[in-house]
N, C-alpha and C. Protein backbone atom coordinates (compact mmCIF):
# COMPACT_ATOMS: atom_id res chain seq x y z
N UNK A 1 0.82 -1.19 0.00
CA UNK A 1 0.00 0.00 0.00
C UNK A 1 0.86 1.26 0.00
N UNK A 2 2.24 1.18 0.81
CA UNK A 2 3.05 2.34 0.78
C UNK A 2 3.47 2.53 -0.65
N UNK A 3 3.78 1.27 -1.14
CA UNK A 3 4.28 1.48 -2.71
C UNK A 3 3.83 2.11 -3.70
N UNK A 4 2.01 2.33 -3.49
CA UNK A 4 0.80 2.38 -4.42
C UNK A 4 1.38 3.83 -4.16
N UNK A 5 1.03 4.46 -3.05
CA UNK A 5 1.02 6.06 -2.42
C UNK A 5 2.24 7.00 -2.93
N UNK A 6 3.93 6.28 -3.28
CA UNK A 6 4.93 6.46 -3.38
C UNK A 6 4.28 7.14 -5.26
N UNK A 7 4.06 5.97 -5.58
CA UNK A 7 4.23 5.98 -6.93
C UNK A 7 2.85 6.60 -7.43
N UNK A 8 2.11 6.76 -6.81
CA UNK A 8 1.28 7.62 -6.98
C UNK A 8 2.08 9.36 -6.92
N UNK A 9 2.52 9.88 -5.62
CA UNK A 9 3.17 11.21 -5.53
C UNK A 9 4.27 11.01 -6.25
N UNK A 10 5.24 10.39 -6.79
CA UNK A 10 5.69 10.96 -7.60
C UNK A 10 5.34 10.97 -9.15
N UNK A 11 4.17 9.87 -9.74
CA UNK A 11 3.89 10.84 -10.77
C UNK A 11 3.03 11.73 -10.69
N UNK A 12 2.27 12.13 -10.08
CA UNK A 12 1.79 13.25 -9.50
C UNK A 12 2.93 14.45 -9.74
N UNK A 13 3.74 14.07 -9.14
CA UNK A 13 5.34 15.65 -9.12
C UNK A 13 5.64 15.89 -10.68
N UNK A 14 5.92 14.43 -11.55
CA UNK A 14 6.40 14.27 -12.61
C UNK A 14 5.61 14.95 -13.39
N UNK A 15 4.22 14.97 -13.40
CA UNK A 15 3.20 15.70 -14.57
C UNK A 15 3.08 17.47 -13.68
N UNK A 16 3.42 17.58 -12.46
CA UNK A 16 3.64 19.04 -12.20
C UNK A 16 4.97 19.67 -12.65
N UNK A 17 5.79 19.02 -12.59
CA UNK A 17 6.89 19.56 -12.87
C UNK A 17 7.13 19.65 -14.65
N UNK A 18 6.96 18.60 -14.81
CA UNK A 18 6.75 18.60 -16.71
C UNK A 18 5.88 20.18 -16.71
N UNK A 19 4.67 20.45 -16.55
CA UNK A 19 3.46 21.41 -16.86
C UNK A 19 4.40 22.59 -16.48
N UNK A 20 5.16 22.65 -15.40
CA UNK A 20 5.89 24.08 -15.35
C UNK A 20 6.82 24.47 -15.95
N UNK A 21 7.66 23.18 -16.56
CA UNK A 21 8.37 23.53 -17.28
C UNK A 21 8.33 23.83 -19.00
N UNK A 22 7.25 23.41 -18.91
CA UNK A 22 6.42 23.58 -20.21
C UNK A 22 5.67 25.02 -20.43
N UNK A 23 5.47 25.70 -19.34
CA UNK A 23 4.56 26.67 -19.09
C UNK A 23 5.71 27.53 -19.20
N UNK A 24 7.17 27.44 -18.79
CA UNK A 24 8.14 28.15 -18.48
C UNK A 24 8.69 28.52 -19.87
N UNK A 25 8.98 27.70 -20.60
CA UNK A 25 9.40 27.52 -22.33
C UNK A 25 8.30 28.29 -22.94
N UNK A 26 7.09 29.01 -22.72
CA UNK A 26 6.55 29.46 -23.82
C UNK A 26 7.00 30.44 -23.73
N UNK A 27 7.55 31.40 -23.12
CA UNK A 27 8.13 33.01 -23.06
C UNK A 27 9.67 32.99 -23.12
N UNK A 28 10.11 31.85 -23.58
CA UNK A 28 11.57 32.21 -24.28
C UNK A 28 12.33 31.22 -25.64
N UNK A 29 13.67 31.57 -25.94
CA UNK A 29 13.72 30.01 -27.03
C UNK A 29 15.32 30.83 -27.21
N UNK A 30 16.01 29.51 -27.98
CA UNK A 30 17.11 30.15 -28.21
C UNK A 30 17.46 30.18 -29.74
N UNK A 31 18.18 31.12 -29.69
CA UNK A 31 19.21 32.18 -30.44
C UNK A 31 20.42 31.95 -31.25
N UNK A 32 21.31 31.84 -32.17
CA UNK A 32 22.57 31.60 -32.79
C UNK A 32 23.09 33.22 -33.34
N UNK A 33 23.99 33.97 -32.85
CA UNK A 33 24.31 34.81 -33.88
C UNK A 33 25.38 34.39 -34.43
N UNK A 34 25.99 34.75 -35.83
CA UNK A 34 26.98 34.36 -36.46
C UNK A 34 28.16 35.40 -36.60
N UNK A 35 27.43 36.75 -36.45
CA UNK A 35 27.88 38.23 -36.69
C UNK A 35 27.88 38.62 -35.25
N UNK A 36 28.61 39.92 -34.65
CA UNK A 36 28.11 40.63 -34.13
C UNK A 36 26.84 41.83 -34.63
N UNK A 37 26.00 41.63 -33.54
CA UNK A 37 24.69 42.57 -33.77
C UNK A 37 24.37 42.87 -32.69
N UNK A 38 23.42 44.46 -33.05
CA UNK A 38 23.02 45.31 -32.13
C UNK A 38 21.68 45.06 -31.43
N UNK A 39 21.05 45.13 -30.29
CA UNK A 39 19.62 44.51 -29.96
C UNK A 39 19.66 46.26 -28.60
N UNK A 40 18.51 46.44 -29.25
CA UNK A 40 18.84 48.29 -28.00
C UNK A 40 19.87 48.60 -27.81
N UNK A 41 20.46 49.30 -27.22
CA UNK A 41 22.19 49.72 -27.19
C UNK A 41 23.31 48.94 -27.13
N UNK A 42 23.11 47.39 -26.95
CA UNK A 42 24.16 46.48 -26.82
C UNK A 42 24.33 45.53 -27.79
N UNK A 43 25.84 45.68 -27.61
CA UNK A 43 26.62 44.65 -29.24
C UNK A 43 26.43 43.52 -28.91
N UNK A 44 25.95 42.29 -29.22
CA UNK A 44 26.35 41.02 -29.04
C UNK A 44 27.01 40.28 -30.25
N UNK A 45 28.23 39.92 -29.16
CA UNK A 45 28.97 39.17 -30.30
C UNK A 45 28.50 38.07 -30.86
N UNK A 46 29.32 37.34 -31.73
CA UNK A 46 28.55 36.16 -32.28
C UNK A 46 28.81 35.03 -30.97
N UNK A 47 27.49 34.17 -31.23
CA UNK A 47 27.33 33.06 -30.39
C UNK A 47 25.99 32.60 -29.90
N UNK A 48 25.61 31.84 -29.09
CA UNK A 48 24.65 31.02 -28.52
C UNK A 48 23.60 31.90 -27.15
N UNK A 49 22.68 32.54 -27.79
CA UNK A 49 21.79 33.36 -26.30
C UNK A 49 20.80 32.52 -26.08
N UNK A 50 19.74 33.31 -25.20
CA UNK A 50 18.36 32.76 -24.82
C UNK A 50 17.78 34.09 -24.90
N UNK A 51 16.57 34.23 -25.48
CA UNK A 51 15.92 35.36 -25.41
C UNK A 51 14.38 35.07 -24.25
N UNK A 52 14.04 35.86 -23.29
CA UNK A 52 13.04 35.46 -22.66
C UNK A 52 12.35 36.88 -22.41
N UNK A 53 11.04 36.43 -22.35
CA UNK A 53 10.33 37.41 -22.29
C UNK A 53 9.01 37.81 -21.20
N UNK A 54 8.90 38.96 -21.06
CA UNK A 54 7.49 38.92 -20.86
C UNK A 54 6.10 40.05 -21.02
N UNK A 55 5.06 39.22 -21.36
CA UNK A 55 4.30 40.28 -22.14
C UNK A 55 3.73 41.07 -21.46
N UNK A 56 3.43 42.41 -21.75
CA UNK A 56 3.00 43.92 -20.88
C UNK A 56 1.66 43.97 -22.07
N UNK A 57 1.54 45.28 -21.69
CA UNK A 57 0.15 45.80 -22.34
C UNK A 57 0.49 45.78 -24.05
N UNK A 58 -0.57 45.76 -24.86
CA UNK A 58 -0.74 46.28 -26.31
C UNK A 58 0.03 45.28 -27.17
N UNK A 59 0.47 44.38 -27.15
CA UNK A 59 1.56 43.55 -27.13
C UNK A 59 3.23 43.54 -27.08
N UNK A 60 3.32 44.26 -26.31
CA UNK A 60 4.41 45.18 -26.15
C UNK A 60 5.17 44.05 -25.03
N UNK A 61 6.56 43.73 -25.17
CA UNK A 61 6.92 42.39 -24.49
C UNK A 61 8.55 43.28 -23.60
N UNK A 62 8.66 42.99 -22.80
CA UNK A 62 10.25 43.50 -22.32
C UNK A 62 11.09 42.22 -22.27
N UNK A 63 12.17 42.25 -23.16
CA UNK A 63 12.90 41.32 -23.94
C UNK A 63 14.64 41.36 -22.42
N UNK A 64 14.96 39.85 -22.12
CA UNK A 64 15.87 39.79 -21.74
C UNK A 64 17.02 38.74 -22.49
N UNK A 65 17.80 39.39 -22.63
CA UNK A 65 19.14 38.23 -23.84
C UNK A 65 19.94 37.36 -22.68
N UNK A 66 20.03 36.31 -22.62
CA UNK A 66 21.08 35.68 -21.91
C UNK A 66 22.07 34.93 -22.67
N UNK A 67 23.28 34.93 -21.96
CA UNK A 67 24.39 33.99 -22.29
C UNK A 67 24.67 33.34 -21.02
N UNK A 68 24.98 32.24 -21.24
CA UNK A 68 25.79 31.25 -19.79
C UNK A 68 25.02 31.79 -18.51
N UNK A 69 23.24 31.76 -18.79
CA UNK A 69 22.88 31.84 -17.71
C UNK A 69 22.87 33.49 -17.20
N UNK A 70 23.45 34.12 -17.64
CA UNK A 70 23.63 35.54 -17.41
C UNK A 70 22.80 36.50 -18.61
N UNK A 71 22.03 37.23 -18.00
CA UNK A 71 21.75 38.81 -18.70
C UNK A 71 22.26 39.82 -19.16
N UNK A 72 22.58 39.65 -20.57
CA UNK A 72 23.64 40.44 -21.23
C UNK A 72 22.92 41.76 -22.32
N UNK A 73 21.87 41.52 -22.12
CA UNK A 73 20.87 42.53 -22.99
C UNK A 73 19.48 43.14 -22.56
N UNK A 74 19.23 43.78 -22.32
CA UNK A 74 17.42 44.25 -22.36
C UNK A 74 16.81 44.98 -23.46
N UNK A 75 16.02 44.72 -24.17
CA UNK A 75 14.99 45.47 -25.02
C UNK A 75 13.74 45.56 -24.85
N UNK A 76 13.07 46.32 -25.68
CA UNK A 76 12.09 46.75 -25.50
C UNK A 76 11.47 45.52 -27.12
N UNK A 77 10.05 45.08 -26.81
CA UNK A 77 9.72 44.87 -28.59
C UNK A 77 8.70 44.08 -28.29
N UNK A 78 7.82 43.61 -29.63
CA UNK A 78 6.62 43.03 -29.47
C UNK A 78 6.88 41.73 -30.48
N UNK A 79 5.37 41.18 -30.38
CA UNK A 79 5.77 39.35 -30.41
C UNK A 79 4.73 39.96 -32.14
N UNK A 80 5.17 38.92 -33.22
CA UNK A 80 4.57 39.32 -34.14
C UNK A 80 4.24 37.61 -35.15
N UNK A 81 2.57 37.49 -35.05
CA UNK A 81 2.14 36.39 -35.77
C UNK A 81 2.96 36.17 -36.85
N UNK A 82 3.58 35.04 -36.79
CA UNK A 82 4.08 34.15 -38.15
C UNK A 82 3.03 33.32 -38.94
N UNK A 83 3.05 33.18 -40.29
CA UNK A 83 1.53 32.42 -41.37
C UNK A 83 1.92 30.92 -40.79
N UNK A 84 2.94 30.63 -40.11
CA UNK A 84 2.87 28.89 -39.67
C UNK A 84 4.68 29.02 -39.16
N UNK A 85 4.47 27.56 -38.20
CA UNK A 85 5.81 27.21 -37.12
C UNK A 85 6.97 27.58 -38.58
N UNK A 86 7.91 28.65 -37.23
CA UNK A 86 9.10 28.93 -38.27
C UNK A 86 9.74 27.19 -38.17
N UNK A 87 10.21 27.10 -39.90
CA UNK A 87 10.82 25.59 -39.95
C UNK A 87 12.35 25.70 -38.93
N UNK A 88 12.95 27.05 -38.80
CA UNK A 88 14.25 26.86 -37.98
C UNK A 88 14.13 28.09 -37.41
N UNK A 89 15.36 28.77 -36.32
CA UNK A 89 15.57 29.68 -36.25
C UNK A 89 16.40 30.45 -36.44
N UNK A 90 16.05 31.79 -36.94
CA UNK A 90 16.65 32.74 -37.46
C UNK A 90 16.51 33.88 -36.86
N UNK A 91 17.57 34.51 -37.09
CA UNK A 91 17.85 36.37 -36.58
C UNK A 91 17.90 36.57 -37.63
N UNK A 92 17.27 37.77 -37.58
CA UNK A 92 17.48 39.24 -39.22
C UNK A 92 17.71 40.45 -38.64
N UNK A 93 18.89 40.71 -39.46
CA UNK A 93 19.09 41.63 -38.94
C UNK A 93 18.86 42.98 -40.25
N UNK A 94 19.26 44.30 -39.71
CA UNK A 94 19.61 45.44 -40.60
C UNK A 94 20.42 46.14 -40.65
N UNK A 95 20.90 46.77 -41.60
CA UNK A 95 22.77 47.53 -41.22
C UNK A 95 21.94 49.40 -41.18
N UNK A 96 22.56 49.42 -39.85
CA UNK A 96 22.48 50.70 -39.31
C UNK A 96 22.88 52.36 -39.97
N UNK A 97 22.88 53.06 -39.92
CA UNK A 97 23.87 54.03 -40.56
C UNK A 97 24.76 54.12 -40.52
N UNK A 98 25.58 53.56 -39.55
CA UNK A 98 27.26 53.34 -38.84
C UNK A 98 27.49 51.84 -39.66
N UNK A 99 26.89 51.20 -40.84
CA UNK A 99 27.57 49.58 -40.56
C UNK A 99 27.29 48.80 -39.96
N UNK A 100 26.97 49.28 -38.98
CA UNK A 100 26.78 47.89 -37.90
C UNK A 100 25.69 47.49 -38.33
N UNK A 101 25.48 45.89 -37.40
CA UNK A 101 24.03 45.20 -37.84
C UNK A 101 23.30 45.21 -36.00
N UNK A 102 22.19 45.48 -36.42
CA UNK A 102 21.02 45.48 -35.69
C UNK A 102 20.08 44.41 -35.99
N UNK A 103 19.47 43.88 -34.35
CA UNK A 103 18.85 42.89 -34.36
C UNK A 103 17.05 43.22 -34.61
N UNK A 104 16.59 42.81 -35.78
CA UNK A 104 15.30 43.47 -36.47
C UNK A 104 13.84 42.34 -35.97
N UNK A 105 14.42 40.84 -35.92
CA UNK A 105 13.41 40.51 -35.78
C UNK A 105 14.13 38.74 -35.03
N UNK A 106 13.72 38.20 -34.07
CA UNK A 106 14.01 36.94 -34.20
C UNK A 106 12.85 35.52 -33.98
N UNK A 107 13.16 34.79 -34.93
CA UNK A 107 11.63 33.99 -35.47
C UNK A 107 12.88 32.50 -34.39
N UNK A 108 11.82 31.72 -33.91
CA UNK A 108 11.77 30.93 -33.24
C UNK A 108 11.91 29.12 -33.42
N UNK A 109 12.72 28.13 -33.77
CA UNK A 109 11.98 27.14 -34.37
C UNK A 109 10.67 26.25 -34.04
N UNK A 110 9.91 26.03 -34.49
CA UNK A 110 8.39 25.80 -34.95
C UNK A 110 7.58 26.63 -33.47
N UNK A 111 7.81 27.75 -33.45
CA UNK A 111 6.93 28.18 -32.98
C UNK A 111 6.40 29.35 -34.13
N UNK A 112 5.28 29.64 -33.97
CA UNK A 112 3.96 30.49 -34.78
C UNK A 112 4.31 32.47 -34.36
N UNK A 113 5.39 32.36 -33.55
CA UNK A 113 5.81 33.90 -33.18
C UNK A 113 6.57 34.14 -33.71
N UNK A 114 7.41 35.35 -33.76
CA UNK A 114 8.60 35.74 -33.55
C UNK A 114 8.52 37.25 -33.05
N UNK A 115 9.77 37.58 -31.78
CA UNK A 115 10.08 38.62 -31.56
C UNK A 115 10.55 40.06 -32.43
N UNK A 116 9.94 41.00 -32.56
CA UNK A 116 10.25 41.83 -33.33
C UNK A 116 10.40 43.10 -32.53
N UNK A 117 12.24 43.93 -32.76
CA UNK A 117 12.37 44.97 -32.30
C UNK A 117 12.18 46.51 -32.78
N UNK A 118 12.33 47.37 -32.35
CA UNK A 118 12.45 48.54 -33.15
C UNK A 118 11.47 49.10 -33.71
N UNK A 119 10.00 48.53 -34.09
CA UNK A 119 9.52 49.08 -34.23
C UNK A 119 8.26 50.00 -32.92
C-alpha cells in the first residue's frame, strides 16, 4: 500500500513539474548569432543566447538576452504572428547608418511567433 502512495506522488510531481516547465518555455527560445549585432544599445557578439520574455500591455513584451545563464541585454519589442511554425531559427538583422548590424526581428523554431524589435 506504501508502494501504491509512493508511486502515486511521484507521478503526481512528474506531470507538475513537466506542466511548469512547459509553461516556463513558452516566453523564451534560443538564439545563434553568427555576426556581431546590435539589440537596443548592446553589441552582441557572435554566439549562442536565450531570449526570454514577458508580455505587458498592447503587445508590447520587455525582452531579456542571456548567455551562460547571465543577462547580457534588455529590449524593448513586441511578439509578431508568423503564417505557420518557423521551420528553424533565425535572426534578421539590418545595417544601421554606422555599418553595424542590428537585431530586427528573431523567429523561433516551430513556434507560430517571432520577436520583433524597433519598431
Amino acid at each position: 500500500m506504501k508502494a501504491l502512495a509512493r508511486l502515486t506522488s511521484l507521478a503526481t510531481l512528474t506531470v507538475a513539474l513537466t506542466t511548469v516547465t512547459f509553461a516556463a518555455s513558452k516566453n523564451q527560445g534560443n538564439f545563434t548569432l553568427f555576426d556581431t549585432a546590435r539589440v537596443g544599445s548592446t553589441d552582441l557578439r557572435a554566439g549562442d543566447y536565450k531570449a526570454q520574455w514577458q508580455e505587458g500591455s498592447d503587445g508590447a513584451v520587455k525582452v531579456e538576452i542571456l548567455q551562460n545563464g547571465k543577462t547580457v541585454a534588455t529590449a524593448e519589442g513586441k511578439l509578431k504572428d508568423l503564417p505557420g511554425p518557423a521551420p528553424y531559427s533565425a535572426v534578421v538583422t539590418k545595417s544601421t547608418s554606422d555599418n553595424a548590424k542590428e537585431i530586427d526581428e528573431i523567429d523561433f523554431n516551430k513556434r507560430n511567433q517571432a520577436l520583433v524589435f524597433g519598431e
